[in-house]
Protein backbone atom coordinates (compact mmCIF):
# COMPACT_ATOMS: atom_id res chain seq x y z
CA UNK A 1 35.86 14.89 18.44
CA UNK A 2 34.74 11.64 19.53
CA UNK A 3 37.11 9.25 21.55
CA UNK A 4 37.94 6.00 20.71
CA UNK A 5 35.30 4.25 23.03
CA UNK A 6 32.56 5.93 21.44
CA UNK A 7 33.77 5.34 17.98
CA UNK A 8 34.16 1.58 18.89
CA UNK A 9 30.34 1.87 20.54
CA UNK A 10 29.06 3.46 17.16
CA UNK A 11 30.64 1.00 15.21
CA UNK A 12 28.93 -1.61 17.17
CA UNK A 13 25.74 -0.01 17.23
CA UNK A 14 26.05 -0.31 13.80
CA UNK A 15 26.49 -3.56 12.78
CA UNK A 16 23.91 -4.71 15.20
CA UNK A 17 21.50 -2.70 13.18
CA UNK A 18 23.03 -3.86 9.54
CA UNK A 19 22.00 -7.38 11.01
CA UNK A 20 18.97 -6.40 11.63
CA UNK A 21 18.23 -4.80 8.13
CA UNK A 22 19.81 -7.57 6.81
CA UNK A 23 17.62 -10.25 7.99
CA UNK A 24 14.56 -8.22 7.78
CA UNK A 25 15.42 -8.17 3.56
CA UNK A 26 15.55 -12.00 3.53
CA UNK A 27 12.09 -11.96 5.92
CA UNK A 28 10.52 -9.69 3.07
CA UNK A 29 12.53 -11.63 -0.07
CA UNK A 30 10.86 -14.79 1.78
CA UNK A 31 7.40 -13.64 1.78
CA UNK A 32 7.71 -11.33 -1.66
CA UNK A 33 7.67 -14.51 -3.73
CA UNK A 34 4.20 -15.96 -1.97
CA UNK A 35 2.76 -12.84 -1.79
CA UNK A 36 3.37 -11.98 -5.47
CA UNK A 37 2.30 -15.58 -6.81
CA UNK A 38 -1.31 -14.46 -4.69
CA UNK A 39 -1.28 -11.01 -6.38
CA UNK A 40 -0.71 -12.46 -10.40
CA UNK A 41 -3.17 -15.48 -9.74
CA UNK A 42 -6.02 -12.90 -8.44
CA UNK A 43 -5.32 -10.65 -11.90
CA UNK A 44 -6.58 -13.12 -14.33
CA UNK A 45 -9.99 -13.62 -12.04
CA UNK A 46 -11.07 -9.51 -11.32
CA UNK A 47 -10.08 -8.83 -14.93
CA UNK A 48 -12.59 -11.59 -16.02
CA UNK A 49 -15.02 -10.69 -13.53
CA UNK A 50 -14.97 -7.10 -15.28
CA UNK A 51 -15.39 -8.63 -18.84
CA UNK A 52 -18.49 -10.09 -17.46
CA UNK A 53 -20.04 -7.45 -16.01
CA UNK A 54 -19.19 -5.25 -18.55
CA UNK A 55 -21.05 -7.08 -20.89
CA UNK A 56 -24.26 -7.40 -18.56
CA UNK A 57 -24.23 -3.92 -17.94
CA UNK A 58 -24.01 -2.10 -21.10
CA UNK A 59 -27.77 -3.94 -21.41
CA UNK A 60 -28.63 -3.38 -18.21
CA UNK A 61 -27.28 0.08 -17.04
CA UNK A 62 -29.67 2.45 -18.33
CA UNK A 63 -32.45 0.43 -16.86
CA UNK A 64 -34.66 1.58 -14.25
CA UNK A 65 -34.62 -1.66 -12.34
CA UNK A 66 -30.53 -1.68 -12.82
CA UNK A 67 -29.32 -2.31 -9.13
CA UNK A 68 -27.71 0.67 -7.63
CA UNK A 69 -24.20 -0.35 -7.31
CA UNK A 70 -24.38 -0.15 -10.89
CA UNK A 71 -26.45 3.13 -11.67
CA UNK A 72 -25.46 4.70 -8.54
CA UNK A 73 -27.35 7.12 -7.12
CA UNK A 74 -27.64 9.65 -9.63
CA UNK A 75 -25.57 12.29 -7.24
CA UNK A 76 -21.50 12.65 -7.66
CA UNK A 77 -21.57 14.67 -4.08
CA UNK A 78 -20.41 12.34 -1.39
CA UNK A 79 -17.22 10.55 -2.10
CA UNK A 80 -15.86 7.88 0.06
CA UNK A 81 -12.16 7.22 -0.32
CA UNK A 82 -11.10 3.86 0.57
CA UNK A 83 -7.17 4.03 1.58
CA UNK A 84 -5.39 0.67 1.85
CA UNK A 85 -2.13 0.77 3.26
CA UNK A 86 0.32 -1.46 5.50
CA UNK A 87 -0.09 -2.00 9.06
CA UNK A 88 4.18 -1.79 9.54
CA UNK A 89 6.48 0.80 8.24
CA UNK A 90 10.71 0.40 7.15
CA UNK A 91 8.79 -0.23 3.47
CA UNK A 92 10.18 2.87 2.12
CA UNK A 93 7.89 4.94 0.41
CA UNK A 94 5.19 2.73 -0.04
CA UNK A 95 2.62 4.17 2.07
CA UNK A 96 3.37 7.59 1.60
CA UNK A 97 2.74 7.19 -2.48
CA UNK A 98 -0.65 6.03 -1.37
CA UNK A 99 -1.85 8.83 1.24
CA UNK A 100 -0.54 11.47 -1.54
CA UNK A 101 -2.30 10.05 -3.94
CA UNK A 102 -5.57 9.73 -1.69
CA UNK A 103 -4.31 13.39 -0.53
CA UNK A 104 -4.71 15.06 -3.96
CA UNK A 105 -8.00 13.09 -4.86
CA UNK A 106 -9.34 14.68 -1.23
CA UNK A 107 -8.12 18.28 -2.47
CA UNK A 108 -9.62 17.82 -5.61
CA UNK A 109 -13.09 17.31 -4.44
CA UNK A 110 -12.85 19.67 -1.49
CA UNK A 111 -12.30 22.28 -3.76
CA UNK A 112 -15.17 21.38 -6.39
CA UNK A 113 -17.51 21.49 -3.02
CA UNK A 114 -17.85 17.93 -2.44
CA UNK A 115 -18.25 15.92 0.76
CA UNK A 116 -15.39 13.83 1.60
CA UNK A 117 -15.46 10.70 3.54
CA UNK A 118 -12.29 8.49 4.52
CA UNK A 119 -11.82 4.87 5.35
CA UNK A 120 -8.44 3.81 5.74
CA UNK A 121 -7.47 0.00 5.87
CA UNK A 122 -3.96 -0.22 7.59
CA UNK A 123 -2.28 1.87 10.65
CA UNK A 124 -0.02 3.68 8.24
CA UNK A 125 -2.33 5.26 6.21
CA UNK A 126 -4.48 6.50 9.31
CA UNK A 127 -2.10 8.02 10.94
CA UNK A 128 -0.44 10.06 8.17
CA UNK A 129 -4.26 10.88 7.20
CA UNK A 130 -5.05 11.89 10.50
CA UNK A 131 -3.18 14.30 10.79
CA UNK A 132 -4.74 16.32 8.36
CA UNK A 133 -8.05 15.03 7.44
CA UNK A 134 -9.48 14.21 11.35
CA UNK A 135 -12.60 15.22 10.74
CA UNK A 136 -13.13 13.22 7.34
CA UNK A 137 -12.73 10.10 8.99
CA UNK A 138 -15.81 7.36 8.32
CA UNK A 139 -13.82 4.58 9.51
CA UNK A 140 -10.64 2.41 9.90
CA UNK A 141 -10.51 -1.68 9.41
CA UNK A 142 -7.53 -2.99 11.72
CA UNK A 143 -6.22 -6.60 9.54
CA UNK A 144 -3.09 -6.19 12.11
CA UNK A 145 -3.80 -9.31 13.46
CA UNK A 146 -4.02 -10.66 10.28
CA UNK A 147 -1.24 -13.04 9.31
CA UNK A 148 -2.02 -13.70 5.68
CA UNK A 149 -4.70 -12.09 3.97
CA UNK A 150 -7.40 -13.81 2.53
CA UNK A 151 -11.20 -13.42 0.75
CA UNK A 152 -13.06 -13.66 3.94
CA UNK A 153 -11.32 -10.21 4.76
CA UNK A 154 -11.98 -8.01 1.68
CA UNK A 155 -15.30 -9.64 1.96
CA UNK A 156 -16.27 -7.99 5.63
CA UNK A 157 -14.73 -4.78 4.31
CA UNK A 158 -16.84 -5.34 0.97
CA UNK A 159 -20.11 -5.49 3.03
CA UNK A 160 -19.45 -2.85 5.29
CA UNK A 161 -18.75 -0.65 2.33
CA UNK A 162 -21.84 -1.95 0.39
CA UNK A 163 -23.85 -1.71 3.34
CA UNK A 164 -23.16 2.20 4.32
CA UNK A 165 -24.16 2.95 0.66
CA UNK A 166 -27.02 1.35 1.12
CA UNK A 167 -28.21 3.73 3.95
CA UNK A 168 -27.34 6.42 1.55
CA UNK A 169 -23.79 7.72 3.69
CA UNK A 170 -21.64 7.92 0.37
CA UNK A 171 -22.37 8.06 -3.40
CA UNK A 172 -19.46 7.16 -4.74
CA UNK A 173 -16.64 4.98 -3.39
CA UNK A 174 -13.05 4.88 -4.84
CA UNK A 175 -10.42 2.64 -3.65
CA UNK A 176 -6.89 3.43 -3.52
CA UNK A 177 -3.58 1.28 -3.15
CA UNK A 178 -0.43 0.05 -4.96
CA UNK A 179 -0.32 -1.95 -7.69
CA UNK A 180 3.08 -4.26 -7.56
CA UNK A 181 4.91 -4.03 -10.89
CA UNK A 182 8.58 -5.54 -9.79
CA UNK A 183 10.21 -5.35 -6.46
CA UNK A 184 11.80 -1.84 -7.27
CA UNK A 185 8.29 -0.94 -8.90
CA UNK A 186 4.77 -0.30 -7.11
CA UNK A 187 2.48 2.12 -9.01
CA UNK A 188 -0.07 3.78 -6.59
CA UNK A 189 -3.53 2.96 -8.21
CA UNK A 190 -7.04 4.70 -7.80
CA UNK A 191 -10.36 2.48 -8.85
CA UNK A 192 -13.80 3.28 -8.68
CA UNK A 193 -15.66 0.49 -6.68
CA UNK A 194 -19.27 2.43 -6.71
CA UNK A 195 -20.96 2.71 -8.86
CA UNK A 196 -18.89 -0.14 -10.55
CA UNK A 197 -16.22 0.69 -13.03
CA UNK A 198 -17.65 -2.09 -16.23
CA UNK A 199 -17.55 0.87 -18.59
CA UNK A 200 -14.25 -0.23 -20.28
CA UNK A 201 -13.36 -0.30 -23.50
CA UNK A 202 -15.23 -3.02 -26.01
CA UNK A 203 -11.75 -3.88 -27.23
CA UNK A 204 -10.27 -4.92 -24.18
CA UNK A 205 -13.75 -6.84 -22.89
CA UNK A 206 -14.42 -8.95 -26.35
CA UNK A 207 -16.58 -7.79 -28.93
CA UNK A 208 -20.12 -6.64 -28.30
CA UNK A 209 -22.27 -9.79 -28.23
CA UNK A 210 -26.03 -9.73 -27.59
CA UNK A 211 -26.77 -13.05 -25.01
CA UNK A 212 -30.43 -13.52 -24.12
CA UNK A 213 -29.79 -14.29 -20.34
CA UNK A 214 -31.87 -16.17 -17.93
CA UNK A 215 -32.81 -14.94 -15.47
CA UNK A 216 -32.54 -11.11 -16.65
CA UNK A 217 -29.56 -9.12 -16.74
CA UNK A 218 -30.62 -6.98 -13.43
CA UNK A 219 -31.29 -10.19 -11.44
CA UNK A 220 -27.71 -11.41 -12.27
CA UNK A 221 -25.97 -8.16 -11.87
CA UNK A 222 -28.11 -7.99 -8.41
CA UNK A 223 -25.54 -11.28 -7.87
CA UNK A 224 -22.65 -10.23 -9.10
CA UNK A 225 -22.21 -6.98 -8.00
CA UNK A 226 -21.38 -7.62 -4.53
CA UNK A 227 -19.09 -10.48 -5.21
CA UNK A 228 -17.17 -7.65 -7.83
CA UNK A 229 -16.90 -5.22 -5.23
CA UNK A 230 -15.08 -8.14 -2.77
CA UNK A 231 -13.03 -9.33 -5.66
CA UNK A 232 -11.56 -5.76 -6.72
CA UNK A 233 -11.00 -4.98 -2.77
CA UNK A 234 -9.40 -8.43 -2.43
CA UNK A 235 -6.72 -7.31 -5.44
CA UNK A 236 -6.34 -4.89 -4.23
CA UNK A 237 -4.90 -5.72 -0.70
CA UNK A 238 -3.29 -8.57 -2.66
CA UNK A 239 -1.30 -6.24 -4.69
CA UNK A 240 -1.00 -4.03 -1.62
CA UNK A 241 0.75 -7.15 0.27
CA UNK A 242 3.21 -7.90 -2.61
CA UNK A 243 3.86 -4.18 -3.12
CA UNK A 244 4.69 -3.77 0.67
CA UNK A 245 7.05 -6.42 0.69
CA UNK A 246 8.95 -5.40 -2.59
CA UNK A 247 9.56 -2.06 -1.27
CA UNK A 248 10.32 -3.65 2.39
CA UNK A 249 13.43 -5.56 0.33
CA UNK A 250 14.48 -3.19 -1.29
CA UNK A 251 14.42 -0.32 1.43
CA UNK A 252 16.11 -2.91 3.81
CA UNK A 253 19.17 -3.64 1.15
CA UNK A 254 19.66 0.04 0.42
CA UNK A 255 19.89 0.46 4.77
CA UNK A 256 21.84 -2.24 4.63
CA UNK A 257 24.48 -0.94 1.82
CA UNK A 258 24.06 2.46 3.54
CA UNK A 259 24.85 0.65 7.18
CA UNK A 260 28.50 -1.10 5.55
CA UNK A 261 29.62 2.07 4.22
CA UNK A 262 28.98 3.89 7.41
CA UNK A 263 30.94 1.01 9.01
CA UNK A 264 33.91 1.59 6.81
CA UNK A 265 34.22 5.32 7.10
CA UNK A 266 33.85 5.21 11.23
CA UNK A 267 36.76 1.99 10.92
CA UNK A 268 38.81 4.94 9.19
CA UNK A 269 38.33 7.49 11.28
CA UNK A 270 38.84 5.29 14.28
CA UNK A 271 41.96 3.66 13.60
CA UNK A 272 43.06 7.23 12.55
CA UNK A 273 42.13 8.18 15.99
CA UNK A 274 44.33 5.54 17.92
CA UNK A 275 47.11 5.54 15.44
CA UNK A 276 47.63 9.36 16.66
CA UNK A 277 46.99 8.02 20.17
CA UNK A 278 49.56 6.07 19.89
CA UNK A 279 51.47 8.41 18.27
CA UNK A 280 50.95 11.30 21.18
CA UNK A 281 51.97 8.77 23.67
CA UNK A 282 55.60 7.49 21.81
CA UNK A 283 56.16 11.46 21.41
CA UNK A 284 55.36 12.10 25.10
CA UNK A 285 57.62 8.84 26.52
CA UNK A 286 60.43 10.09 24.02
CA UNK A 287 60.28 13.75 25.13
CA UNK A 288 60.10 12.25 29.12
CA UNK A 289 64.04 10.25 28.23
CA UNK A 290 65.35 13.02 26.27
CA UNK A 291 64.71 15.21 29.49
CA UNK A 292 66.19 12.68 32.10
């Protein structure tokens, strides 16, 4: 049984680290908002970009000429999986819902005979990859020096991605992260980036409307494309950021409900402790008079 001194220790130890917890929840409650503002603006922009491209391409897809991060390159047997996770942990289980996701995508296709390739954006999600999937790894993008993120960044990523299809490493590259829903909600999201996803449904994109375009559909799309593929990755660490720092709140005020409660019972137990201290030591001066 633990004496008193270490029970007061603990109890210290304690609160220091319910301080802690408790200002790293206001630190993440702080950021949540402008992180989730970036998130819902970007939304309205990839969703149009889609619209758009969805209506080039259903002219322009089965086209020879079609550029090949729409058409692809006519082989499903090289996947690249694009895993986008934070660079910090104490966020809960926010980068573990991505890597299983990612996890049971790589299965999949290792067990229909496909090549996998991984590149992981984030510490987190290499190292819980890596220690399983080694030799899958393409690449890794380190944004840990990256205060806030911002275009220029999914753009670099964007090219490098664009540019390793183009030498023919991959045929088709699939992004995953989390999608923020509320602070207590993240839902961990997989999306085609190549060849481009524009195959949604007519309802959602408008009704089919034949545009005569100038210059021709493949010569736009030749434009676009690259620019979609930045946009969706930029989302996409957009609603990674907001994601991370609604489940960094919310871990952080469960540790630090969890920390007060630990607090009271090891108050209990220690002035339980010294009131039978004290106890012992009135028994054992009473016993010393009766005996003189």
């Amino acid at each position: 049984m633990p004496n008193l001194k270490d029970l007061k220790n603990r109890i210290n130890s304690v609160k220091s680290t319910r301080k802690i917890t408790s200002a790293m929840k206001m630190v993440a409650a702080a950021k949540l908002r402008r992180a989730q503002e970036a998130a819902e603006a970007a939304r309205p922009y990839a969703e149009r970009m889609d619209a758009v491209l969805s209506n080039l391409a259903r002219a322009a897809k089965d086209s020879a000429t079609a550029p090949r991060l729409l058409r692809g390159t006519g082989s499903e047997q090289t996947h690249l999986l694009v895993v986008a996770t934070a660079e910090r942990g104490l966020c809960g289980g926010f980068n573990s819902s991505i890597v299983k996701l990612a996890k049971q995508a790589a299965e999949k296709l290792i067990s229909e005979g496909k090549t996998v390739k991984i590149l992981t954006i984030g510490k987190k999600g290499r190292e819980q990859l890596r220690r399983e999937y080694a030799q899958y790894f393409a690449d890794h993008v380190d944004l840990s020096g990256v205060r806030r993120i911002g275009y220029e960044n999914a753009d670099e990523v964007a090219q490098g991605i664009a540019k390793r299809f183009e030498e023919g490493e991959f045929d088709v590259a699939t992004l995953f992260f989390n999608q923020f829903k509320s602070v207590i909600s993240q839902v961990p999201t997989e999306l085609r980036l190549i060849p481009a996803a524009v195959d949604g449904d007519e309802a959602e994109a408008g009704p089919s409307i034949n545009y005569e375009y100038e210059p021709d559909e493949d010569e736009i799309l030749a434009e676009l494309l690259p620019q979609n593929l930045a946009v969706q990755i930029f989302r996409g660490l957009l609603e990674n950021a907001a994601s991370e720092q609604g489940a960094r709140m919310s871990a952080m005020d469960n540790a630090t409900r969890n920390a007060g409660e630990m607090i009271d019972r090891l108050t209990i137990q220690f002035n339980r402790s010294r009131q039978a201290a004290i106890t012992n030591e009135l028994i054992e001066i009473i016993s010393g008079a009766e005996a003189l």
